[in-house]
N, C-alpha and C. Protein backbone atom coordinates (compact mmCIF):
# COMPACT_ATOMS: atom_id res chain seq x y z
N UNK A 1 -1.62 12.63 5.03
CA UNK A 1 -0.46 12.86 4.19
C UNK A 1 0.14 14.23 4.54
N UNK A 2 1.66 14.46 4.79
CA UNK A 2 1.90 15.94 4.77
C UNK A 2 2.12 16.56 3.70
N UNK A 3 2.04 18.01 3.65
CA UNK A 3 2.21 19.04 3.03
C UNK A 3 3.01 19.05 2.95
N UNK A 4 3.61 19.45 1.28
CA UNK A 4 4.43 19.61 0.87
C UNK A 4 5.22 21.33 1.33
N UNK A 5 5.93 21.44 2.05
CA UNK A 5 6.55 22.78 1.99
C UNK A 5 7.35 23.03 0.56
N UNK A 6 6.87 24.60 0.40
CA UNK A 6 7.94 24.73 -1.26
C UNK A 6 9.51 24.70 -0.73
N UNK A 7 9.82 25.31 0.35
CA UNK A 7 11.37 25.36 0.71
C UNK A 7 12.04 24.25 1.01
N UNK A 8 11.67 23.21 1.02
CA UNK A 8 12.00 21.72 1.62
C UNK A 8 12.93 20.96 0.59
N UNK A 9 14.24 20.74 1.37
CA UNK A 9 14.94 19.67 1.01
C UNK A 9 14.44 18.09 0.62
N UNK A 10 13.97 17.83 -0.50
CA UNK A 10 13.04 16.70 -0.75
C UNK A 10 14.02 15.44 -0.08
N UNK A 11 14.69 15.66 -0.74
CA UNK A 11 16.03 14.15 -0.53
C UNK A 11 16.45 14.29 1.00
N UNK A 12 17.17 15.23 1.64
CA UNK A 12 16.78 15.24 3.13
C UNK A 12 15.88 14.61 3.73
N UNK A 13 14.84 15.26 3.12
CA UNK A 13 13.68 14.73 4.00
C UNK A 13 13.10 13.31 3.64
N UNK A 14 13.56 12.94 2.77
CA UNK A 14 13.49 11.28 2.91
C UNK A 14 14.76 10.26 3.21
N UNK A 15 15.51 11.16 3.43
CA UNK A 15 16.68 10.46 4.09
C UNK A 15 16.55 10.01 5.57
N UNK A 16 16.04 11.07 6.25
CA UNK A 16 15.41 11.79 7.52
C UNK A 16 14.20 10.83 7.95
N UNK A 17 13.62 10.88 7.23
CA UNK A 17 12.59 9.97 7.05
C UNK A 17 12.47 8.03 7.17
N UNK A 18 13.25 7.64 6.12
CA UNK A 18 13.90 6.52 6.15
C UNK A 18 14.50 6.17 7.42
N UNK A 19 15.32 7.03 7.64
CA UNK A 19 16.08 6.46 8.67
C UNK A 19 15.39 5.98 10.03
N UNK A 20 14.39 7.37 10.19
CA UNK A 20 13.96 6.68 11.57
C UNK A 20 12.38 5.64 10.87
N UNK A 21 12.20 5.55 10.29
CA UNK A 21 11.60 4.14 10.17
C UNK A 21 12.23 2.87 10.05
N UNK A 22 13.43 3.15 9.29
CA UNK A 22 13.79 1.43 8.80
C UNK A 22 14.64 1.29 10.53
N UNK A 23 15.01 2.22 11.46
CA UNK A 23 15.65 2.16 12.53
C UNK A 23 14.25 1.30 13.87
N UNK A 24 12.88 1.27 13.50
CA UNK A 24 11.74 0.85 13.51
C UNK A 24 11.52 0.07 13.12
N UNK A 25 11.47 -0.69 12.01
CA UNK A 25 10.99 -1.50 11.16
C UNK A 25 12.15 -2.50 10.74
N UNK A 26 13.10 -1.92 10.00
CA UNK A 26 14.39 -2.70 9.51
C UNK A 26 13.86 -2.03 8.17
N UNK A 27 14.84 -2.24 7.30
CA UNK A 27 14.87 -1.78 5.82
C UNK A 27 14.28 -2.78 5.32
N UNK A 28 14.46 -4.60 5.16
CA UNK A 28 13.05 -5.08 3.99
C UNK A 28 11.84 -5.02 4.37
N UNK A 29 11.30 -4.63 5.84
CA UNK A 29 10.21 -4.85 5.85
C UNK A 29 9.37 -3.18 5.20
N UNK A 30 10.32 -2.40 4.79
CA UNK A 30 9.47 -1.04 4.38
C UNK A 30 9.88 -0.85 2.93
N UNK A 31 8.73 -0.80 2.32
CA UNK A 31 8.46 -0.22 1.33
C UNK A 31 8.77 0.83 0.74
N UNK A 32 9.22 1.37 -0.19
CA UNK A 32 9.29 3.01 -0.75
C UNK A 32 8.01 4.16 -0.46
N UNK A 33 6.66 3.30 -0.92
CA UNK A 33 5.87 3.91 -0.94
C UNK A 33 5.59 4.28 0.40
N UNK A 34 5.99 3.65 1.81
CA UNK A 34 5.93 4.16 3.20
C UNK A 34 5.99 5.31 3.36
N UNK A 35 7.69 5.04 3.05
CA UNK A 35 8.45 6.67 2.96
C UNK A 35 8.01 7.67 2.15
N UNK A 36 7.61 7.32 0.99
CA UNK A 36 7.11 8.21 0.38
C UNK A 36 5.80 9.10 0.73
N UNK A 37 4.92 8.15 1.45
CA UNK A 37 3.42 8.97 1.97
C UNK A 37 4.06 9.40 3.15
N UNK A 38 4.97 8.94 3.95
CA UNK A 38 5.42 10.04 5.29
C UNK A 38 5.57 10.99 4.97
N UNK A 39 6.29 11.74 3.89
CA UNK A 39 7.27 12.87 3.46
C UNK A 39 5.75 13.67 2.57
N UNK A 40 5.24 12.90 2.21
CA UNK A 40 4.29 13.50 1.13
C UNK A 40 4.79 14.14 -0.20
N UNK A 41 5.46 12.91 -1.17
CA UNK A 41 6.27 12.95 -2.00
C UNK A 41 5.62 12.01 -3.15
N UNK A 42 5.58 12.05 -4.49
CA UNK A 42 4.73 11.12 -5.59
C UNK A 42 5.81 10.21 -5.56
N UNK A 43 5.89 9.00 -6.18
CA UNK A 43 6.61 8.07 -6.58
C UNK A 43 7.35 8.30 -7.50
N UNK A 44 6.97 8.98 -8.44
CA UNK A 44 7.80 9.53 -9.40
C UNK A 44 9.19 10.08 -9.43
N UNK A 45 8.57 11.23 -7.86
CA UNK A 45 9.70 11.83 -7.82
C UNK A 45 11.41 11.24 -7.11
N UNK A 46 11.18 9.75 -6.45
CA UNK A 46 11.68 9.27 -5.75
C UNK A 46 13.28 8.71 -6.39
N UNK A 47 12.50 8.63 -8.03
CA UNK A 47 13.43 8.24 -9.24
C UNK A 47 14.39 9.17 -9.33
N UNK A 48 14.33 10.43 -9.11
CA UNK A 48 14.41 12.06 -9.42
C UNK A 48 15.86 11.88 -8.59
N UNK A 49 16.04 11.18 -7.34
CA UNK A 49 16.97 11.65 -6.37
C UNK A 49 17.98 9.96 -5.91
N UNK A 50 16.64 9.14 -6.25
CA UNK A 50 17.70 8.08 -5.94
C UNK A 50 17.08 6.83 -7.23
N UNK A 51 18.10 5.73 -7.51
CA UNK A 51 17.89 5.05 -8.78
C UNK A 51 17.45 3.52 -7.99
N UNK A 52 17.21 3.58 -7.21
CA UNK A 52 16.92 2.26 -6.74
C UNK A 52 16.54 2.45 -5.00
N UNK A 53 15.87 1.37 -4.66
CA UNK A 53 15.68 1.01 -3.05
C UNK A 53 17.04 0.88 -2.21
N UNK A 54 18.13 -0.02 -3.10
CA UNK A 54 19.76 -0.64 -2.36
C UNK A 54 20.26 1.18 -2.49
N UNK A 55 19.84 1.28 -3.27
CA UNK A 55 20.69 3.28 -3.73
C UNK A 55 19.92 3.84 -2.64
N UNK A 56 19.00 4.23 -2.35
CA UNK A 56 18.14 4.60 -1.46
C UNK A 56 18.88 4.45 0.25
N UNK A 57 18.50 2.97 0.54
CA UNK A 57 19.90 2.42 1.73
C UNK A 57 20.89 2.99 1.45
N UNK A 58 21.70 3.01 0.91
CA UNK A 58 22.97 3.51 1.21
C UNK A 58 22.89 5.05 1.63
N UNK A 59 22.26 5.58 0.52
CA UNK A 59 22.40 6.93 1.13
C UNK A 59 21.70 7.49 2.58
N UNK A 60 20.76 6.48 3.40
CA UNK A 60 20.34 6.62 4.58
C UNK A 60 21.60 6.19 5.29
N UNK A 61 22.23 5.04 5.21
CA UNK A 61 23.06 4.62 5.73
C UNK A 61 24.48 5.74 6.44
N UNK A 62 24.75 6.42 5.02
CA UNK A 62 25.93 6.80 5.10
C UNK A 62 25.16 8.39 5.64
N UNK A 63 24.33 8.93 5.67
CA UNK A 63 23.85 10.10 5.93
C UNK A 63 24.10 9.60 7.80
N UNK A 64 23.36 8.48 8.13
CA UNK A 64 23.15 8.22 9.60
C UNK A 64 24.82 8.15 10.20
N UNK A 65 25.90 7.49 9.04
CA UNK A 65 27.05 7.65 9.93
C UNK A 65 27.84 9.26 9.69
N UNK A 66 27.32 9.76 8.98
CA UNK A 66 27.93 10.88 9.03
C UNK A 66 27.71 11.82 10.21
N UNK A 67 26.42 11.84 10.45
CA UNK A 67 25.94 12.10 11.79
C UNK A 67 26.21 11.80 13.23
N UNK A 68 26.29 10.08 12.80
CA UNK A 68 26.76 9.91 14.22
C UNK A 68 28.03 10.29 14.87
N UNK A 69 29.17 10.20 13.19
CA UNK A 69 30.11 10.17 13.72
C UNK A 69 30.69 11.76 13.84
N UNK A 70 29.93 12.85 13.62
CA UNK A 70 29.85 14.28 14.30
C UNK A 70 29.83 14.23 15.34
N UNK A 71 28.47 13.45 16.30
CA UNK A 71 27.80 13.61 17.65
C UNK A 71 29.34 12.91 18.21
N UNK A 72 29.92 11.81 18.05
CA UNK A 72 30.92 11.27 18.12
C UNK A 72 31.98 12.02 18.44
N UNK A 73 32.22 13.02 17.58
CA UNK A 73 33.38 13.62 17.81
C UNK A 73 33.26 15.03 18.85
N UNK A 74 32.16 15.02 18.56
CA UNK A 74 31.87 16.05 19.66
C UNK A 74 31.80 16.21 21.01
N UNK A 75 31.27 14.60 21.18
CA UNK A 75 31.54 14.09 22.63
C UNK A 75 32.80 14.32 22.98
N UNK A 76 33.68 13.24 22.30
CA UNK A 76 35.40 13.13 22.24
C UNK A 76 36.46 14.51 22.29
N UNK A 77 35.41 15.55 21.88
CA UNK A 77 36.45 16.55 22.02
C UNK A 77 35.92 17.46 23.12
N UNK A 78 35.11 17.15 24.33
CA UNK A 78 34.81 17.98 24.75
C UNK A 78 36.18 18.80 25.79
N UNK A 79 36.30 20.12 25.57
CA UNK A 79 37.20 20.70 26.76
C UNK A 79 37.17 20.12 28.29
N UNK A 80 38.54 20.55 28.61
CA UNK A 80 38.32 20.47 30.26
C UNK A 80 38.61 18.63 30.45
N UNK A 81 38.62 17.78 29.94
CA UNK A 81 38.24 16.45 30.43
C UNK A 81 39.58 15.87 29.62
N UNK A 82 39.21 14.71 30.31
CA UNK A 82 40.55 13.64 30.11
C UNK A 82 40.03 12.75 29.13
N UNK A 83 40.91 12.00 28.00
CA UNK A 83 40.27 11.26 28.10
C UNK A 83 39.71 10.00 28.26
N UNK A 84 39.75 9.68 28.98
CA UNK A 84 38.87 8.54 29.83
C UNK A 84 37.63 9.31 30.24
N UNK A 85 37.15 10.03 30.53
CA UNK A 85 36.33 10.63 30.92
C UNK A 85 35.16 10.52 29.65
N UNK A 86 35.60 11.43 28.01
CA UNK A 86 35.35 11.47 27.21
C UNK A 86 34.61 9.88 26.75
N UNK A 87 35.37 9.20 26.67
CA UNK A 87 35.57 7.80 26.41
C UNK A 87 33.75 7.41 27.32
N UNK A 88 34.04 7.37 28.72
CA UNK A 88 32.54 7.27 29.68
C UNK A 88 31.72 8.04 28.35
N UNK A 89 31.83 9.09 28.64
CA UNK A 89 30.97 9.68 28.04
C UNK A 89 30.13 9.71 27.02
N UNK A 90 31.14 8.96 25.79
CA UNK A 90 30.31 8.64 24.69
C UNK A 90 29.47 7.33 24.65
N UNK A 91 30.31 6.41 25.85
CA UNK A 91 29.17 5.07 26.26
C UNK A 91 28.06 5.30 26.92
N UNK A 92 28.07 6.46 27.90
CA UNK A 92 26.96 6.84 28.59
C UNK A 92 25.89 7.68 27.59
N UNK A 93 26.41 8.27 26.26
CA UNK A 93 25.73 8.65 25.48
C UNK A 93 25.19 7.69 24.51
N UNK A 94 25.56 6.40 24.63
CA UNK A 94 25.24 5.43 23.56
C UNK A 94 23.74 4.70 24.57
N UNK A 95 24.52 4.69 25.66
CA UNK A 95 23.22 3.86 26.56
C UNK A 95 21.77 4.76 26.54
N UNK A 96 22.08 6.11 26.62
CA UNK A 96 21.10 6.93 26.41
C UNK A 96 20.20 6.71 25.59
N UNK A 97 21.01 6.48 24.51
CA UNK A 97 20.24 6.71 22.50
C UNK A 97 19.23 5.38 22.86
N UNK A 98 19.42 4.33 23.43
CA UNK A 98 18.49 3.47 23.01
C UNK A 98 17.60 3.27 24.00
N UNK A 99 16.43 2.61 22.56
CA UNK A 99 15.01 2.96 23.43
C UNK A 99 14.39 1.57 22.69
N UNK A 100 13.44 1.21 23.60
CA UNK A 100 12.92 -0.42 22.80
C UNK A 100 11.75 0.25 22.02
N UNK A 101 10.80 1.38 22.37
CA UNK A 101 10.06 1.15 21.43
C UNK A 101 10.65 1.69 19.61
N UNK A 102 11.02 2.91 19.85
CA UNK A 102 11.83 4.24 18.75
C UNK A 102 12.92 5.04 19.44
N UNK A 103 14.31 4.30 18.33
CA UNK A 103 15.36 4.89 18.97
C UNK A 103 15.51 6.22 18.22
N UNK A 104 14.28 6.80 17.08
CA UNK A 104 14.11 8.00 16.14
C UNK A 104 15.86 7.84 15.76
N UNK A 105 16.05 6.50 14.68
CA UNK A 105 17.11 6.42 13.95
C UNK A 105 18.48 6.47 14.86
N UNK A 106 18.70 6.42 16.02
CA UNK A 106 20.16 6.28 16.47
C UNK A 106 21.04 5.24 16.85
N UNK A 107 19.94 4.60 16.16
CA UNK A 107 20.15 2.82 16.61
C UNK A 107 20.44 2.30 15.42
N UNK A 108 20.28 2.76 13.80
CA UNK A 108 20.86 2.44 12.71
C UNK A 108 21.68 1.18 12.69
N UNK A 109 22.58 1.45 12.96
CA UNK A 109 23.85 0.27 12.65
C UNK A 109 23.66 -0.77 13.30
N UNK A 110 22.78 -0.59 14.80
CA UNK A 110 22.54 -2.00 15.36
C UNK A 110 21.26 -2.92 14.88
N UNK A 111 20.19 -2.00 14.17
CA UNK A 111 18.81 -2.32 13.60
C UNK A 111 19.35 -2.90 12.26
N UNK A 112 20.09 -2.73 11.14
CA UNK A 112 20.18 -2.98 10.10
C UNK A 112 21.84 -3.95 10.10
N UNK A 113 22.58 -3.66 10.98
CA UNK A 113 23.30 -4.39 10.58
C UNK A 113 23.89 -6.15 10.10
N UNK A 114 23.26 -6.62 10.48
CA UNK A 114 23.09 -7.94 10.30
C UNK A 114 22.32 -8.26 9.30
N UNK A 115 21.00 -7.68 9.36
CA UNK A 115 19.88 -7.68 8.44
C UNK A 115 20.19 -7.42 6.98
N UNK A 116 21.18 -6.23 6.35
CA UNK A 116 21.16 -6.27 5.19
C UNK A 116 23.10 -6.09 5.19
N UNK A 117 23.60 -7.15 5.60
CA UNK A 117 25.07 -7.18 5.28
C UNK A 117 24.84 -8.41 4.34
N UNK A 118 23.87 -9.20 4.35
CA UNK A 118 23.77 -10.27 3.36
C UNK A 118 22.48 -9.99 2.31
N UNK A 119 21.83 -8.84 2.44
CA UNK A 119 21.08 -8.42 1.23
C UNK A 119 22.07 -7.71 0.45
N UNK A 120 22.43 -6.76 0.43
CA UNK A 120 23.28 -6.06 -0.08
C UNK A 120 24.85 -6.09 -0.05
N UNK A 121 25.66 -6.10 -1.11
CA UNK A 121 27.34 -5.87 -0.76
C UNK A 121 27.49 -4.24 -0.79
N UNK A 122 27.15 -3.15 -1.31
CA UNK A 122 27.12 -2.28 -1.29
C UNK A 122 26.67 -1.30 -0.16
N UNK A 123 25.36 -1.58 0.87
CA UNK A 123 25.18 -1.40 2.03
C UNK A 123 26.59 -2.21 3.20
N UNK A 124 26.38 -3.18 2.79
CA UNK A 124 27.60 -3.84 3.84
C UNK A 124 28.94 -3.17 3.83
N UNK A 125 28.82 -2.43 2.54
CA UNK A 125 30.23 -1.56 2.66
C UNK A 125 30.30 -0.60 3.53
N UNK A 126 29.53 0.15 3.09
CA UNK A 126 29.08 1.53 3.93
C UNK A 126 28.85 0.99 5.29
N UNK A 127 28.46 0.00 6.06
CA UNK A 127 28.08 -0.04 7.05
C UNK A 127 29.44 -0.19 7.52
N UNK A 128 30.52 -1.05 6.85
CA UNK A 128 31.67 -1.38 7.55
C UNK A 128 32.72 -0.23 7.40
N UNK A 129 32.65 0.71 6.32
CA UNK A 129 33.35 1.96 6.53
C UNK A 129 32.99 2.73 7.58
N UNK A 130 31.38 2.99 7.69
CA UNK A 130 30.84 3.86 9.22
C UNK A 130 31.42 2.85 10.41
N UNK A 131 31.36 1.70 10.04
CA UNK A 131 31.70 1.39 11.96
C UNK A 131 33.06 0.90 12.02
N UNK A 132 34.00 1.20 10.87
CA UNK A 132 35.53 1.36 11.06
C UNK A 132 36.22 2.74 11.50
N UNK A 133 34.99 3.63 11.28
CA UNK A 133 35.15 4.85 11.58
C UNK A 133 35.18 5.39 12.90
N UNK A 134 34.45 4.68 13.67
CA UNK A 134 33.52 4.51 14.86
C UNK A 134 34.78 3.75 16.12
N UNK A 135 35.34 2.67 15.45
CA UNK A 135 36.90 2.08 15.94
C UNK A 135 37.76 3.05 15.83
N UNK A 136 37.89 3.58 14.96
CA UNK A 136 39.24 4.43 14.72
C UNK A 136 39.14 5.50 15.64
N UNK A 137 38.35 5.94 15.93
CA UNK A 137 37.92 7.26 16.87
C UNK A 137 38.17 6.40 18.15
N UNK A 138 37.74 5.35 18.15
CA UNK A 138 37.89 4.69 20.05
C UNK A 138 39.00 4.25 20.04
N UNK A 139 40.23 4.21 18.89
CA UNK A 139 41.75 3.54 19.42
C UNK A 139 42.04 4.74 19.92
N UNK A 140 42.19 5.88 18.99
CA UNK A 140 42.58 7.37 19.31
C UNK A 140 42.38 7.57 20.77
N UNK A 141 41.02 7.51 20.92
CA UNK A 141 40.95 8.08 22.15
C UNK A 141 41.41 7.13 23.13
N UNK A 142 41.28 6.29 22.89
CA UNK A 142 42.19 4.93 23.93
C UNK A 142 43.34 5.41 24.04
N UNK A 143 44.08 6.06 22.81
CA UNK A 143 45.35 6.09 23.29
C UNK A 143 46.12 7.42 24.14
N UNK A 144 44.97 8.45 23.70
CA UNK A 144 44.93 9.59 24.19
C UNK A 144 45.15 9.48 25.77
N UNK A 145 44.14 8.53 26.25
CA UNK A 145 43.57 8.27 27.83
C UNK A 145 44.92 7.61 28.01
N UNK A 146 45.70 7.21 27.49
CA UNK A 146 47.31 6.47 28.08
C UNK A 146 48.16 7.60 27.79
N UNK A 147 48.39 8.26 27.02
CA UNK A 147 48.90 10.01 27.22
C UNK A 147 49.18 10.57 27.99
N UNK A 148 47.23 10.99 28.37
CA UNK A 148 47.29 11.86 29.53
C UNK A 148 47.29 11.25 30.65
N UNK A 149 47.27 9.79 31.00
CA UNK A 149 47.21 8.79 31.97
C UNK A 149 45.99 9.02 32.68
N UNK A 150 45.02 9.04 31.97
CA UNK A 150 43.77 8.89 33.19
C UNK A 150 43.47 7.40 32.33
N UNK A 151 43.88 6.80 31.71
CA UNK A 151 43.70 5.08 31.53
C UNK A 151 44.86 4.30 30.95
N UNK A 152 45.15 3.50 31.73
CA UNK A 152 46.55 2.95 31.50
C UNK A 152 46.22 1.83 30.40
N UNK A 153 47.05 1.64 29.16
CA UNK A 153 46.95 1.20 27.69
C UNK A 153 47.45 -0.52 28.51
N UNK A 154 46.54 -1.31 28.20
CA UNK A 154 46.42 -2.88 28.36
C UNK A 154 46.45 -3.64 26.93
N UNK A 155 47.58 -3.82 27.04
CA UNK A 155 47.66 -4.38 25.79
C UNK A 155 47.78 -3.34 24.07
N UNK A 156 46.60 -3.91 22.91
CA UNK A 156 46.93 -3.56 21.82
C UNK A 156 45.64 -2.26 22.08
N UNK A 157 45.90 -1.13 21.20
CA UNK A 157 44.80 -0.40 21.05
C UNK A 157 43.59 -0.66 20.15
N UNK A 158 43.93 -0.85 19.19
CA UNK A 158 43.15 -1.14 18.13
C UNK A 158 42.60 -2.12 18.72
N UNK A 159 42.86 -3.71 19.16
CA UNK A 159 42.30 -4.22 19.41
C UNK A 159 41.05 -3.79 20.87
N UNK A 160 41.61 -3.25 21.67
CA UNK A 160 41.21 -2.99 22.63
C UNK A 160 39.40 -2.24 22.03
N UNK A 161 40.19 -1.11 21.69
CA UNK A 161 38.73 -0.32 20.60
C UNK A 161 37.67 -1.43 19.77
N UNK A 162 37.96 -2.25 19.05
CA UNK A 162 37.18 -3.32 18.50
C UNK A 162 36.00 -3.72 20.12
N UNK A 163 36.82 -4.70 20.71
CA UNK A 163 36.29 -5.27 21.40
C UNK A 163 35.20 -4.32 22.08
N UNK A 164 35.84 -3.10 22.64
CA UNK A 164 34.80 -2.35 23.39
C UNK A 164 33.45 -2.22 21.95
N UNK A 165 33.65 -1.97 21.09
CA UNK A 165 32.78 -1.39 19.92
C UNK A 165 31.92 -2.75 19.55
N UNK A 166 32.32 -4.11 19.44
CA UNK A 166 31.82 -5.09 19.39
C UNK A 166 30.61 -5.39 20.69
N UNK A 167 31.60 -4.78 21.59
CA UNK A 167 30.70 -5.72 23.11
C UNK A 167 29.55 -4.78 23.18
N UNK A 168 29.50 -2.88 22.73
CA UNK A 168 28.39 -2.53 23.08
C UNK A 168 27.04 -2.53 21.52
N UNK A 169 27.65 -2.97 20.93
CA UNK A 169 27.00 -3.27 19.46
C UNK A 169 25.96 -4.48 20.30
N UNK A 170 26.66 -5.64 20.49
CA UNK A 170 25.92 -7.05 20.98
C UNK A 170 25.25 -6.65 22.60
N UNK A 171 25.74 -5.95 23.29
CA UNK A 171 24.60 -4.73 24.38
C UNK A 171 23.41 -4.47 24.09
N UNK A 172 23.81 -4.08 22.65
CA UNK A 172 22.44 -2.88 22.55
C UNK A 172 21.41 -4.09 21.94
N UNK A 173 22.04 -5.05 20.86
CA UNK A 173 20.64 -6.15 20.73
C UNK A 173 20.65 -6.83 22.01
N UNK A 174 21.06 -7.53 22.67
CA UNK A 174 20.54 -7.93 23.98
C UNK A 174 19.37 -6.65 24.60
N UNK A 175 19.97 -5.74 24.63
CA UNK A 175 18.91 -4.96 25.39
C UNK A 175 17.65 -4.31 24.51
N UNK A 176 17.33 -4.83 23.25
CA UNK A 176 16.40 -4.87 22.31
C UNK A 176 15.31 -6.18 22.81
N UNK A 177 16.20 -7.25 22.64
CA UNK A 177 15.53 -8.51 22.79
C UNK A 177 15.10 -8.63 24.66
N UNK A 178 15.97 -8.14 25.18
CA UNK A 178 15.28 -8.24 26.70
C UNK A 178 14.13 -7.34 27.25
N UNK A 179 14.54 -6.46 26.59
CA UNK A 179 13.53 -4.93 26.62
C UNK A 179 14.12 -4.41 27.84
N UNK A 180 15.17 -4.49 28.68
CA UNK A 180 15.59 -3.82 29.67
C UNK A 180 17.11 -2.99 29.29
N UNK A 181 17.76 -2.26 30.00
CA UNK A 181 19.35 -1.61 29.87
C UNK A 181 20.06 -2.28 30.49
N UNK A 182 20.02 -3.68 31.19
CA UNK A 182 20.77 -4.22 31.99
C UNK A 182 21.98 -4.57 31.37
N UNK A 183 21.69 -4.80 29.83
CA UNK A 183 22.85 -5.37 28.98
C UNK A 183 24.01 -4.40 29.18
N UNK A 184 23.44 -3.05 28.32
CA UNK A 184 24.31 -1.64 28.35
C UNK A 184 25.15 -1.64 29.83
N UNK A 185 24.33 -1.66 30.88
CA UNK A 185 24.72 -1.37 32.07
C UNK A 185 25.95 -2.31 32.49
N UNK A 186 25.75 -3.35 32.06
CA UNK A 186 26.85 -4.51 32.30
C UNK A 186 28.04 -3.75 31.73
N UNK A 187 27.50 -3.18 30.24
CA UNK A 187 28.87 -3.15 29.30
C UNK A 187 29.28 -2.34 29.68
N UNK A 188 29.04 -1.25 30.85
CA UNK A 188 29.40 -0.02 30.90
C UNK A 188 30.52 -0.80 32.36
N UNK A 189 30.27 -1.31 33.33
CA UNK A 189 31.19 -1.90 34.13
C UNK A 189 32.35 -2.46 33.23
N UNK A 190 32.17 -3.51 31.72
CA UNK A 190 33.20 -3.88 31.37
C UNK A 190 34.01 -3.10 30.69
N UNK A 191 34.08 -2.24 30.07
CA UNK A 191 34.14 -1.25 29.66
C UNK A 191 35.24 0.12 30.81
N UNK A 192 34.69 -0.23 31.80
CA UNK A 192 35.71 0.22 32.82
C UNK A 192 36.95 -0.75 33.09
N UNK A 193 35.99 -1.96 33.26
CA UNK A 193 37.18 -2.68 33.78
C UNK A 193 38.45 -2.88 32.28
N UNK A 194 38.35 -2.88 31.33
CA UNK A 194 38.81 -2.94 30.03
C UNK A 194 39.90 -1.62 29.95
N UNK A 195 38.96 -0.46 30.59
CA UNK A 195 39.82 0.80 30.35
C UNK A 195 40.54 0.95 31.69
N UNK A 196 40.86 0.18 32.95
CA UNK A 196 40.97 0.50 33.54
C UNK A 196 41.13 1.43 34.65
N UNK A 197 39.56 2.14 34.44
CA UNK A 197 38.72 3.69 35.33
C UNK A 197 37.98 2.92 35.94
């Protein structure tokens, strides 16, 4: 069991916590009390910060897209680059994140999404606000890359952004269930051919 540090963000740290397990496991197959002996936290106190298990999810949920969609923007804004470049970049950073045994939570939205869009309406929200969020950032930059012309705009943007965001979502479970990156790797050719780079 760990030690409790006195300076420790309790709720953090079971946010933190949660995430990269149920990103492991999936969210019904874990228990509270999991999380709770990871963190080294009583049961009691679990009441203290969140009112339920679905309350619990969400706030992992929306903690994981808040995050991602930082790392997200950070990619997207890097200096010096075009973007199309940017655009590579955050796919080549997505192919990175995943790992078959522990993606240590960066795999969130692809581990849970299916799984609890029909347990929960309240998770399914949050999941579909984080990965509308996630589109909206890839029309932008889609359209950016027709701007500065390092990718010439084919068609609709928005749509364009979906599809790419759809095709590497269904990537990343293929490349769960195969146990190889061949999926990613594909998507990363279509993905060119789509953006035309």
């Amino acid at each position: 069991m760990t030690t409790k540090r006195p300076d420790r963000d309790t709720r953090a740290d079971l946010l933190e916590t949660a995430e990269r397990i149920f990103a492991h496991k999936g969210y019904a197959a874990v228990g509270i009390n999991e999380v709770l002996s990871s963190v080294g936290v009583p049961k009691g106190s679990f009441y203290h910060y969140f009112t339920s298990k679905d309350a619990f999810g969400e706030a992992v949920i929306t903690r994981y897209f808040e995050q991602y969609l930082a790392d997200m923007d950070q990619i997207l804004s890097t200096p010096g680059q075009d973007w199309a470049t940017r655009l590579m970049a955050y796919f080549a950073s997505w192919r990175a994140s995943q790992s078959f045994g522990d993606c240590e939570g960066k795999c969130l939205a692809v581990k849970l999404g299916a799984e609890v869009a029909d347990l929960s309406e309240p998770m399914r929200l949050v999941l579909k606000a984080g990965t509308t969020e996630i589109v909206d950032r890839l029309e932008r930059a889609i359209i950016g890359a027709a701007n500065d012309g390092s990718s010439p705009l084919r068609g609709d943007a928005r749509v364009t952004a979906e599809a790419l965001y759809q095709l590497w979502m269904g990537a990343s479970v293929m490349a769960k269930i195969h146990r190889t990156l061949d999926s990613l790797d594909s998507a990363t050719v279509v993905t060119r051919q789509l953006l035309g780079i």
